[in-house]
N, C-alpha and C. Protein backbone atom coordinates (compact mmCIF):
# COMPACT_ATOMS: atom_id res chain seq x y z
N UNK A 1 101.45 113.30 80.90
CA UNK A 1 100.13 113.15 81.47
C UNK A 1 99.16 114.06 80.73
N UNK A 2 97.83 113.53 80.53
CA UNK A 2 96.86 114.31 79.62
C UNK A 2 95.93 115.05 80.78
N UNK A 3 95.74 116.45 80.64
CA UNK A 3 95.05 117.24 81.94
C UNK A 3 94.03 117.60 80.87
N UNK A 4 93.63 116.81 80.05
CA UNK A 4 92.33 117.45 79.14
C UNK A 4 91.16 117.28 80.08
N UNK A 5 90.83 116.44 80.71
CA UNK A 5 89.75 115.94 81.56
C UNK A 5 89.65 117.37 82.63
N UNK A 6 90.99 117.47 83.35
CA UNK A 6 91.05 118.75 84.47
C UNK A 6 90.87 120.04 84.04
N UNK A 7 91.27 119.95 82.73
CA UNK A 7 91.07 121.39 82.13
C UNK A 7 89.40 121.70 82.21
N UNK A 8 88.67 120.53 81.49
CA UNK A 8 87.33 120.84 81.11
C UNK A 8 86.50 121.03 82.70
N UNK A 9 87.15 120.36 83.35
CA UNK A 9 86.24 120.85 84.48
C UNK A 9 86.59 121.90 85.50
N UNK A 10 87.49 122.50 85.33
CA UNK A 10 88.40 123.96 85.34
C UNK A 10 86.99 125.15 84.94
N UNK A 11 87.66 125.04 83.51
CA UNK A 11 86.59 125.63 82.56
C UNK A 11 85.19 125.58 82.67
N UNK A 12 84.27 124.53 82.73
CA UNK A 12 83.14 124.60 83.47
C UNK A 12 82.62 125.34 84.60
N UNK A 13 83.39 124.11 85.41
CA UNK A 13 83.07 125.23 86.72
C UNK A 13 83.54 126.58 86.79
N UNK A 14 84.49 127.31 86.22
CA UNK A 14 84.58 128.61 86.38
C UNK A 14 83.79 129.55 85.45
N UNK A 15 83.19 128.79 84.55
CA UNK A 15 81.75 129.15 83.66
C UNK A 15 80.70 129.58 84.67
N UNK A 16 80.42 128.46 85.03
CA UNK A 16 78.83 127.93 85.95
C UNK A 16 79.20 129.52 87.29
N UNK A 17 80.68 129.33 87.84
CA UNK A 17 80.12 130.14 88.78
C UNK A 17 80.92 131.72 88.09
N UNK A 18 80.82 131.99 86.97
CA UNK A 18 81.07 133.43 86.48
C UNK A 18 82.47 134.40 87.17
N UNK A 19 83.39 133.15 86.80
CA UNK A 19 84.78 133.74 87.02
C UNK A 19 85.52 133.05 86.24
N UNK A 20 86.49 133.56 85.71
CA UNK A 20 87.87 133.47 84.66
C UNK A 20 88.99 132.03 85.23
N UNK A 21 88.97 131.66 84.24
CA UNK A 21 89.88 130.45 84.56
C UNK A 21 90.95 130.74 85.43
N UNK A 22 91.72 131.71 84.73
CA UNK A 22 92.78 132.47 85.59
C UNK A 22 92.55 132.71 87.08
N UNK A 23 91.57 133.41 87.17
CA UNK A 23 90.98 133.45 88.81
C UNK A 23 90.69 131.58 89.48
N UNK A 24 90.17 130.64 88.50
CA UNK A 24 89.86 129.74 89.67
C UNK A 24 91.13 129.30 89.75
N UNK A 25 92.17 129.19 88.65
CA UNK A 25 93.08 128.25 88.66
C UNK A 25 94.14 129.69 89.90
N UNK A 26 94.17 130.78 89.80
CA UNK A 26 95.17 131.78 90.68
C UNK A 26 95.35 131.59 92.16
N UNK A 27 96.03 132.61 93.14
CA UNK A 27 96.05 131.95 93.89
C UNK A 27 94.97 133.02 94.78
N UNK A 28 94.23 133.68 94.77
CA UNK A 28 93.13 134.53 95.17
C UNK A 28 92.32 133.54 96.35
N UNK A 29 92.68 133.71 97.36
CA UNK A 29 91.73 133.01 98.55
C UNK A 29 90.31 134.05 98.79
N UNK A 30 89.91 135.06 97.95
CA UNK A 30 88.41 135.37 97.90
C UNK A 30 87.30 134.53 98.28
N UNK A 31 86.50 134.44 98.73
CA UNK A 31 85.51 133.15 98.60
C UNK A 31 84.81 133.16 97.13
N UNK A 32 84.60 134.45 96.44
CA UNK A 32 84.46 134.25 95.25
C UNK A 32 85.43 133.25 94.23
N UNK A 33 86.71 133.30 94.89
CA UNK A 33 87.52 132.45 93.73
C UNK A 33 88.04 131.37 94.55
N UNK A 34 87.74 131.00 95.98
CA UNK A 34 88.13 129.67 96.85
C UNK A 34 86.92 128.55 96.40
N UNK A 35 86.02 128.77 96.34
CA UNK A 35 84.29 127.76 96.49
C UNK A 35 84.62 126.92 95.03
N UNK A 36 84.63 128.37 93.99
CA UNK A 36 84.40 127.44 93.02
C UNK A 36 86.07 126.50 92.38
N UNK A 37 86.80 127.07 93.19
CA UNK A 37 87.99 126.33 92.95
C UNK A 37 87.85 125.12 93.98
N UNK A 38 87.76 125.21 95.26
CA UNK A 38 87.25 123.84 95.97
C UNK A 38 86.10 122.78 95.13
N UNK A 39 84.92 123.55 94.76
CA UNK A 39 84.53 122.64 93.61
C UNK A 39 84.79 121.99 92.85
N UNK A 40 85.83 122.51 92.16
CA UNK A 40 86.40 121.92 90.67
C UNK A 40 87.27 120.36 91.18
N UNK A 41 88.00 121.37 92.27
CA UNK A 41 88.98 119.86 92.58
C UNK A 41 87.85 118.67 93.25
N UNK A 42 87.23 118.64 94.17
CA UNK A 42 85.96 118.41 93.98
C UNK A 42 86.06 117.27 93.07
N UNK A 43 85.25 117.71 91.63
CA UNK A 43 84.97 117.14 90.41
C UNK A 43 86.18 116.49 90.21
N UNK A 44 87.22 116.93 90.30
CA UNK A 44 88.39 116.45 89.72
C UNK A 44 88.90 114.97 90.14
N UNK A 45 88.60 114.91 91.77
CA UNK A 45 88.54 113.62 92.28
C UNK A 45 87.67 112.69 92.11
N UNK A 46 86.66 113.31 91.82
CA UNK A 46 85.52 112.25 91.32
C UNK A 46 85.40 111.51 89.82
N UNK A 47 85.82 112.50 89.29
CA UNK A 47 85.40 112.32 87.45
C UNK A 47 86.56 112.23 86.46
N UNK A 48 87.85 111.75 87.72
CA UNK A 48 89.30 112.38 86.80
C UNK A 48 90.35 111.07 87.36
N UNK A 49 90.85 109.72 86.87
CA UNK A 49 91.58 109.10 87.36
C UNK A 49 92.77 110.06 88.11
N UNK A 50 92.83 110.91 88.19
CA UNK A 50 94.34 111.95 88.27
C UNK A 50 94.26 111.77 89.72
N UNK A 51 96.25 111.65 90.63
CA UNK A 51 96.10 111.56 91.88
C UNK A 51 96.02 113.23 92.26
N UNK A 52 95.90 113.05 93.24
CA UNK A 52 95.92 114.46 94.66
C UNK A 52 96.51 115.43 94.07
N UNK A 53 98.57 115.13 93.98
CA UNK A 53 99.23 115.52 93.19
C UNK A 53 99.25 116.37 92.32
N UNK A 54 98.45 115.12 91.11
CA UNK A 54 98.03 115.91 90.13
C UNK A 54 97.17 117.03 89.59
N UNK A 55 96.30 116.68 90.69
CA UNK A 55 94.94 117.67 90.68
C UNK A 55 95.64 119.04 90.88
N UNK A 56 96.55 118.80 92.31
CA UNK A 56 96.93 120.29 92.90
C UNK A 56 97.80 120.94 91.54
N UNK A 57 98.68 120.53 90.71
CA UNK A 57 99.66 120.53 89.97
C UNK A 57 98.93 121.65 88.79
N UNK A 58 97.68 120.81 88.52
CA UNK A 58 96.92 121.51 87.61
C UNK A 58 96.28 123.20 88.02
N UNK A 59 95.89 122.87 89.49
CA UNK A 59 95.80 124.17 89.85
C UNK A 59 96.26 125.04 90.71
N UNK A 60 97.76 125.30 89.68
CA UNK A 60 98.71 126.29 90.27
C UNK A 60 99.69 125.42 90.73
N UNK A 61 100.20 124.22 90.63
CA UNK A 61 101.18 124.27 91.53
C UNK A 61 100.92 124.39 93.18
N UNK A 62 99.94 123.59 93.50
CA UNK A 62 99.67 123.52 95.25
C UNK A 62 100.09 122.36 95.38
N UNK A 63 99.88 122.10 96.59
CA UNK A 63 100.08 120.99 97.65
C UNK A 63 99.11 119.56 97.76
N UNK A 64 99.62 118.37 97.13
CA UNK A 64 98.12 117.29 97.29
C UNK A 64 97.16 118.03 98.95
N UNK A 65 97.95 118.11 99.60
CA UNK A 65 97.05 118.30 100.68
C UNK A 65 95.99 119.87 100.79
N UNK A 66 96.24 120.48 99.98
CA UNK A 66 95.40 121.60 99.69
C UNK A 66 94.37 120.68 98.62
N UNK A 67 94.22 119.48 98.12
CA UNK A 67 93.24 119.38 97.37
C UNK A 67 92.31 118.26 98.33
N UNK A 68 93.05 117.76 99.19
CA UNK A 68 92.26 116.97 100.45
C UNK A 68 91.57 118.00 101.44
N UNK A 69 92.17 119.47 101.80
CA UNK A 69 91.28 120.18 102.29
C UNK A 69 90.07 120.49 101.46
N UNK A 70 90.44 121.13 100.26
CA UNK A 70 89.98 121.02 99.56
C UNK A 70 88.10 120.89 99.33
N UNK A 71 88.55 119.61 98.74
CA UNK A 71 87.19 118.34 99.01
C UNK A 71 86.38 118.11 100.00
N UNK A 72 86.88 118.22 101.19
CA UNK A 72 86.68 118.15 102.86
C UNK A 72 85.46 119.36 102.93
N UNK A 73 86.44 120.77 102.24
CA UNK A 73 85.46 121.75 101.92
C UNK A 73 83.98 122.13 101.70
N UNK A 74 84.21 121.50 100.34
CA UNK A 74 83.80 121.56 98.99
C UNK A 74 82.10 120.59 99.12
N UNK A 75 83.03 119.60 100.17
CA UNK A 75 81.79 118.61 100.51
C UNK A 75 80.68 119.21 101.77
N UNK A 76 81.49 119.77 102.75
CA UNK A 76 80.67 120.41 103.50
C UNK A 76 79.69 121.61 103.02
N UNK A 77 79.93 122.71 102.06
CA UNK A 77 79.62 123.39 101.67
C UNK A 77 78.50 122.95 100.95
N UNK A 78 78.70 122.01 100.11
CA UNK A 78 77.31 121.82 99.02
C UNK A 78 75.84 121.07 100.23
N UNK A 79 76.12 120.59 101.38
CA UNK A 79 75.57 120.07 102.27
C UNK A 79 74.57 121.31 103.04
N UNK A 80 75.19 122.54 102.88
CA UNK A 80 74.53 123.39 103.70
C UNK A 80 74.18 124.69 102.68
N UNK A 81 74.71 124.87 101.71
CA UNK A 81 74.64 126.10 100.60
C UNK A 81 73.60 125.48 99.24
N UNK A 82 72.38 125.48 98.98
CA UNK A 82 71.41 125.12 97.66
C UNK A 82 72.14 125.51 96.52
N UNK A 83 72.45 126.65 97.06
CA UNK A 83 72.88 127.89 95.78
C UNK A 83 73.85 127.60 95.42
N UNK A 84 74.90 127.00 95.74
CA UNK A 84 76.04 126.41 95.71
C UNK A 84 76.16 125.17 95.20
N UNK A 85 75.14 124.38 96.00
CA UNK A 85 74.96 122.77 94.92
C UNK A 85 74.30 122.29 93.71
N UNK A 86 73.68 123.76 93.73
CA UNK A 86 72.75 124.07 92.51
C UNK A 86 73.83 124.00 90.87
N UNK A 87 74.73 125.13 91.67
CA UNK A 87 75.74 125.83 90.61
C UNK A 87 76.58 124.19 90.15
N UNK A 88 76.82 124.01 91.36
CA UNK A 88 77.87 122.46 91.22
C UNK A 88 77.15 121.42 90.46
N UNK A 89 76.14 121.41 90.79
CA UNK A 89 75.60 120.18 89.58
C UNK A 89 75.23 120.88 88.69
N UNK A 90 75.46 122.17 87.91
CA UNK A 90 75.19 122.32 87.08
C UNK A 90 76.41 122.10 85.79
N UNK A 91 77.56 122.37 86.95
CA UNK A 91 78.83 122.36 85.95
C UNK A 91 78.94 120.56 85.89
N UNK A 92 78.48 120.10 87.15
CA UNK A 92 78.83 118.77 86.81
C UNK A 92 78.29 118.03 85.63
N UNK A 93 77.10 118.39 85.47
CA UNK A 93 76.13 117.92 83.90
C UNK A 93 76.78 118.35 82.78
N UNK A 94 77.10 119.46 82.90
CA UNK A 94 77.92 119.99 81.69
C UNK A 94 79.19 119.39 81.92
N UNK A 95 79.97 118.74 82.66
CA UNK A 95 81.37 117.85 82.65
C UNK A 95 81.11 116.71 81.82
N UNK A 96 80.09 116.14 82.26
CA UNK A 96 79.50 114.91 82.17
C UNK A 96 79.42 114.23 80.88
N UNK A 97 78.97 115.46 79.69
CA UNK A 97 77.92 115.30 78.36
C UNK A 97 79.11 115.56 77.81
N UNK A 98 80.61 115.99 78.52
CA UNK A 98 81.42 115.83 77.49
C UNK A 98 82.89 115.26 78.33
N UNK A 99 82.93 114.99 79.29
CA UNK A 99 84.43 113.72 79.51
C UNK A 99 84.29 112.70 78.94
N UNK A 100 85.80 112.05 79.21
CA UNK A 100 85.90 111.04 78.32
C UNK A 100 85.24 109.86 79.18
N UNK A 101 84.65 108.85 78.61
CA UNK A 101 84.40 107.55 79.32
C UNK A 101 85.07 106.86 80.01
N UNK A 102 86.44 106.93 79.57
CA UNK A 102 87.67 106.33 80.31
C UNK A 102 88.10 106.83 81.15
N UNK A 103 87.83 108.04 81.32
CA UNK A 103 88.75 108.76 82.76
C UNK A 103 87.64 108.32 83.64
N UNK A 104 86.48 108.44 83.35
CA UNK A 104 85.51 108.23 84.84
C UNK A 104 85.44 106.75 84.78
N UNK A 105 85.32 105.83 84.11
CA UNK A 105 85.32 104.40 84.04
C UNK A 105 86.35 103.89 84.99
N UNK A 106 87.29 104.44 84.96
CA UNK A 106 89.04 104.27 85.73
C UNK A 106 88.98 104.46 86.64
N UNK A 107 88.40 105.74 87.12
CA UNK A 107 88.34 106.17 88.91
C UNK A 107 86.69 105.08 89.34
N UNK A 108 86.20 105.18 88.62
CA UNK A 108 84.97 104.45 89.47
C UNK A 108 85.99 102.92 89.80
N UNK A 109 86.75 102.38 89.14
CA UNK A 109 87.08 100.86 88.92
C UNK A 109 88.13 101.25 89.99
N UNK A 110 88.90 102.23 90.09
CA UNK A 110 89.87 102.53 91.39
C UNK A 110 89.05 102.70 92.42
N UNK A 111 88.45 103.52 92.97
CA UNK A 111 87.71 103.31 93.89
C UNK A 111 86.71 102.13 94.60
N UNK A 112 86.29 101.17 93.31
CA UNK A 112 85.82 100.19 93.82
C UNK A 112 86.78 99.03 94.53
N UNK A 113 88.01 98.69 93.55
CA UNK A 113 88.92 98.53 94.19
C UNK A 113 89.83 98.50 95.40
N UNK A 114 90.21 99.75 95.72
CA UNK A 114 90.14 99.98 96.81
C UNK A 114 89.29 99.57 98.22
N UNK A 115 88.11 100.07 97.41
CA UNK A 115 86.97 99.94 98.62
C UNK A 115 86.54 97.80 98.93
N UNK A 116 87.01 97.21 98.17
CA UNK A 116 86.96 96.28 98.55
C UNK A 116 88.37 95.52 99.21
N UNK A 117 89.43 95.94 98.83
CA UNK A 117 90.68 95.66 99.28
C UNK A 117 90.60 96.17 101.10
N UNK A 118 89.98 96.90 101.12
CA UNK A 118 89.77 97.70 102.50
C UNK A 118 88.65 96.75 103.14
N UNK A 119 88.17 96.48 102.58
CA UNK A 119 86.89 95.98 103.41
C UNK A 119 86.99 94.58 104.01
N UNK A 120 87.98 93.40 102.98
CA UNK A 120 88.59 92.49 103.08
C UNK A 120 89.62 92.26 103.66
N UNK A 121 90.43 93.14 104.27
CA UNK A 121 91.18 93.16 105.12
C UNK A 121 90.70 93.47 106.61
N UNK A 122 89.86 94.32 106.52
CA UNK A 122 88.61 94.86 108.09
C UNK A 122 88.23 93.29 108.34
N UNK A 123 88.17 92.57 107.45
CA UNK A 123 87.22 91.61 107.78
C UNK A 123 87.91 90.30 107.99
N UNK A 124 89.39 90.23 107.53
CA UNK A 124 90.34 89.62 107.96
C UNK A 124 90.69 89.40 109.26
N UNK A 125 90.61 90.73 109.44
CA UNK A 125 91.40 90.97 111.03
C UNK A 125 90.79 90.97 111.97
N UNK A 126 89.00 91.06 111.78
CA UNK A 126 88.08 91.32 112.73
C UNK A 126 87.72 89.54 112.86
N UNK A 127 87.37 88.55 111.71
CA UNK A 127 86.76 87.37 112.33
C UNK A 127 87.38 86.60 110.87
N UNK A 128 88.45 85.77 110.70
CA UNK A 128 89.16 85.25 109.72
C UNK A 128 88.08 84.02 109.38
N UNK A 129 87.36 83.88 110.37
CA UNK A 129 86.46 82.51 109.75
C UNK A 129 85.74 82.79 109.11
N UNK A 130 84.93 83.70 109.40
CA UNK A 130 83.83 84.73 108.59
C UNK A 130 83.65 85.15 107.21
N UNK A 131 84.95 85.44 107.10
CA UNK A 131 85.54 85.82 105.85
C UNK A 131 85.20 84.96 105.26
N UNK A 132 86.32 83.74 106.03
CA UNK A 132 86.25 82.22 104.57
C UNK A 132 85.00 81.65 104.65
N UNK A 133 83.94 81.72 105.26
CA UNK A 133 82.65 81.35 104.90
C UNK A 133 82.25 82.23 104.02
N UNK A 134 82.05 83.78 104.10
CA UNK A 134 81.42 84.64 103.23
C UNK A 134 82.33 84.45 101.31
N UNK A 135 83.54 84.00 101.74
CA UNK A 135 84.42 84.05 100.46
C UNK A 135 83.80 82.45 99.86
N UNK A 136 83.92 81.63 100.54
CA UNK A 136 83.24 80.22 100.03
C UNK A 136 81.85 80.36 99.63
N UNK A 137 80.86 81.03 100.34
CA UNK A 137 79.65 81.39 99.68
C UNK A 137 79.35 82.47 98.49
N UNK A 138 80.48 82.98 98.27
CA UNK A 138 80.35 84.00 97.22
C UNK A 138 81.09 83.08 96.21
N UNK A 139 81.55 82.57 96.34
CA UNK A 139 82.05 81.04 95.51
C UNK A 139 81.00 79.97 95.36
N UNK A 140 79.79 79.77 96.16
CA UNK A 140 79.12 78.86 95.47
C UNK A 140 79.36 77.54 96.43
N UNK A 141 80.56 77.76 97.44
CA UNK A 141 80.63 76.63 98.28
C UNK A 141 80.54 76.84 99.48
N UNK A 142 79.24 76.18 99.88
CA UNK A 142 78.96 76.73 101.69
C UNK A 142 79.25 75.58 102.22
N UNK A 143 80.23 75.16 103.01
CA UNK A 143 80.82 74.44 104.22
C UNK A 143 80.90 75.48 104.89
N UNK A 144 80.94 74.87 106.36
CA UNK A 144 81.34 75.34 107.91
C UNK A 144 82.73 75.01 107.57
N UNK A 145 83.78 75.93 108.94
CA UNK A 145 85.05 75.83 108.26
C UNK A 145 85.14 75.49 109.75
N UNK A 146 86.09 74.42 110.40
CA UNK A 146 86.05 73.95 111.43
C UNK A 146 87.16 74.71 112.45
N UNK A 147 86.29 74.82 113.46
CA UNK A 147 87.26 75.65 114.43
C UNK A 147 88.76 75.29 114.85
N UNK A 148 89.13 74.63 114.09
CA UNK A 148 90.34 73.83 114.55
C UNK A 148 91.57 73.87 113.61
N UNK A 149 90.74 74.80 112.25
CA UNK A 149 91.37 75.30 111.18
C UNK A 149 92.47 76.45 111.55
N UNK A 150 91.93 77.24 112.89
CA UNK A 150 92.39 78.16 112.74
C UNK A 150 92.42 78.62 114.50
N UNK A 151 93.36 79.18 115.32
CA UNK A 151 93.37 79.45 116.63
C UNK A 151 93.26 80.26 117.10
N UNK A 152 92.26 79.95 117.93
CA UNK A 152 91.18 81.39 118.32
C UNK A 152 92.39 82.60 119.39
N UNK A 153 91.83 83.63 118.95
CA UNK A 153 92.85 84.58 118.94
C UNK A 153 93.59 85.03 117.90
N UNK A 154 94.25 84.04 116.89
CA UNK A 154 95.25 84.31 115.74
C UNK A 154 94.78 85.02 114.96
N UNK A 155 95.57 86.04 114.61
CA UNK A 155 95.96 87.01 113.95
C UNK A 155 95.95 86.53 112.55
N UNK A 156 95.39 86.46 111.40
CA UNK A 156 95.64 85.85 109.82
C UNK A 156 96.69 87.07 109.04
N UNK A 157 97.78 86.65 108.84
CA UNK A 157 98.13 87.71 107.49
C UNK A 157 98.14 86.08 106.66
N UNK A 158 97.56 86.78 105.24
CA UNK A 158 97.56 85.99 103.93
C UNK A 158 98.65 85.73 103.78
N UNK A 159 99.91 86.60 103.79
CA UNK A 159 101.05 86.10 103.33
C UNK A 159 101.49 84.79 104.07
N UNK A 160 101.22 84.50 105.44
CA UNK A 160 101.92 83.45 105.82
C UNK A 160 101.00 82.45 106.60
N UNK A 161 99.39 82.29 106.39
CA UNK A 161 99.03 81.50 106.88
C UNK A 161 98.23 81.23 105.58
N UNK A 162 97.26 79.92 106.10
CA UNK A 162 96.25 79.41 104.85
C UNK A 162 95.70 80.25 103.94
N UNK A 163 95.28 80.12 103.02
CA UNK A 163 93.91 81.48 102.46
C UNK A 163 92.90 80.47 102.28
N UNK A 164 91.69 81.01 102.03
CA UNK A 164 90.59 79.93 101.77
C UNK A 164 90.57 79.28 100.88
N UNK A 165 91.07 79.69 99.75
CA UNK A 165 91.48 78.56 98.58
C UNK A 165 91.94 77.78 99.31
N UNK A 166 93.14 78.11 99.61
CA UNK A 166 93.77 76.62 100.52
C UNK A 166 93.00 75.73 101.55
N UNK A 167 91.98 76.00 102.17
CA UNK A 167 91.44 75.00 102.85
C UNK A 167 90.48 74.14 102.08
N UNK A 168 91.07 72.70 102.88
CA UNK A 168 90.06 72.14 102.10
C UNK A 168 88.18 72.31 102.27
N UNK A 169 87.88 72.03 100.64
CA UNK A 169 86.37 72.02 100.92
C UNK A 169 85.63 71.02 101.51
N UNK A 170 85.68 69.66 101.61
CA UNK A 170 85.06 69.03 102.68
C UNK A 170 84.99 69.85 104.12
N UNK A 171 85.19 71.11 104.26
CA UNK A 171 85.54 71.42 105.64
C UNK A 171 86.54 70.49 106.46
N UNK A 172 87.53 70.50 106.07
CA UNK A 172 88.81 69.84 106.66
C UNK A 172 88.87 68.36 106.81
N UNK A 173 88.09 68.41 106.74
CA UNK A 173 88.51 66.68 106.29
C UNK A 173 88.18 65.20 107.19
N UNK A 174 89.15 64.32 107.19
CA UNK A 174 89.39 63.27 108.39
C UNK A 174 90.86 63.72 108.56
């Protein structure tokens, strides 16, 4: 695995907020050396295909779930501290003008991913007709899909009932 991406924003941020790599990456719970290490990982989730895992792995050998507190942190903090979000976008600009295109290209395309796999399933389970109208109109084909397609109450998993491809487009037919 290549941690060039985690390194640089290691290094940054422990630039921006005037402490030694050693200190952000150590295990020093200071708030001087917790903030800007919550930061980094922070960045790391945002600007770094790398999982949880990996992030923690890079700094020090922690726990994915120390990098989900982490973030949780990291996010509250810049919400209520200037001085703090000041510093953070400063290292973030300086991440920016020099990561690679591909590591952030990757997590934006994972996250979008995700975020639609999630959303399409919410929307499965909440009104299955809905869906296949909104999926047929994002296709270009608006039929009504006839209530008789599908039984009110029922539960849709894709794996074992119709999908909207499968219905026909006349809206069901004769």
């Amino acid at each position: 695995m290549n941690y060039e991406t985690v390194r640089l924003i290691q290094e940054e941020v422990a630039r921006a907020f005037g402490i030694s790599l050693r200190e952000l990456v150590g295990h020093s719970t200071t708030r001087r050396c917790a903030r800007p290490r919550q930061i980094a990982m922070l960045l790391c989730t945002e600007l770094t295909p790398r999982s949880l895992g990996e992030i923690a792995a890079a700094f020090g050998n922690r726990d994915h779930t120390t990098v989900i507190h982490a973030v949780r942190q990291a996010q509250n903090m810049l919400g209520r501290d200037r001085d703090l979000a000041a510093a953070a976008a400063t290292a973030r600009r300086a991440i920016e003008a020099q990561i690679a295109p591909g590591d952030a290209a990757e997590r934006l395309v994972r996250a979008t991913v995700a975020a639609l796999e999630a959303a399409l399933l919410a929307a499965a389970r909440a009104d299955p007709l809905a869906l296949i109208a909104q999926l047929r109109a994002a296709a270009g084909v608006v039929v009504p899909v006839p209530a008789r397609d599908v039984a009110p109450g029922a539960r849709w998993s894709f794996g074992t009932h119709r999908s909207a491809a499968a219905l026909p487009i006349n809206g069901g037919g004769e």
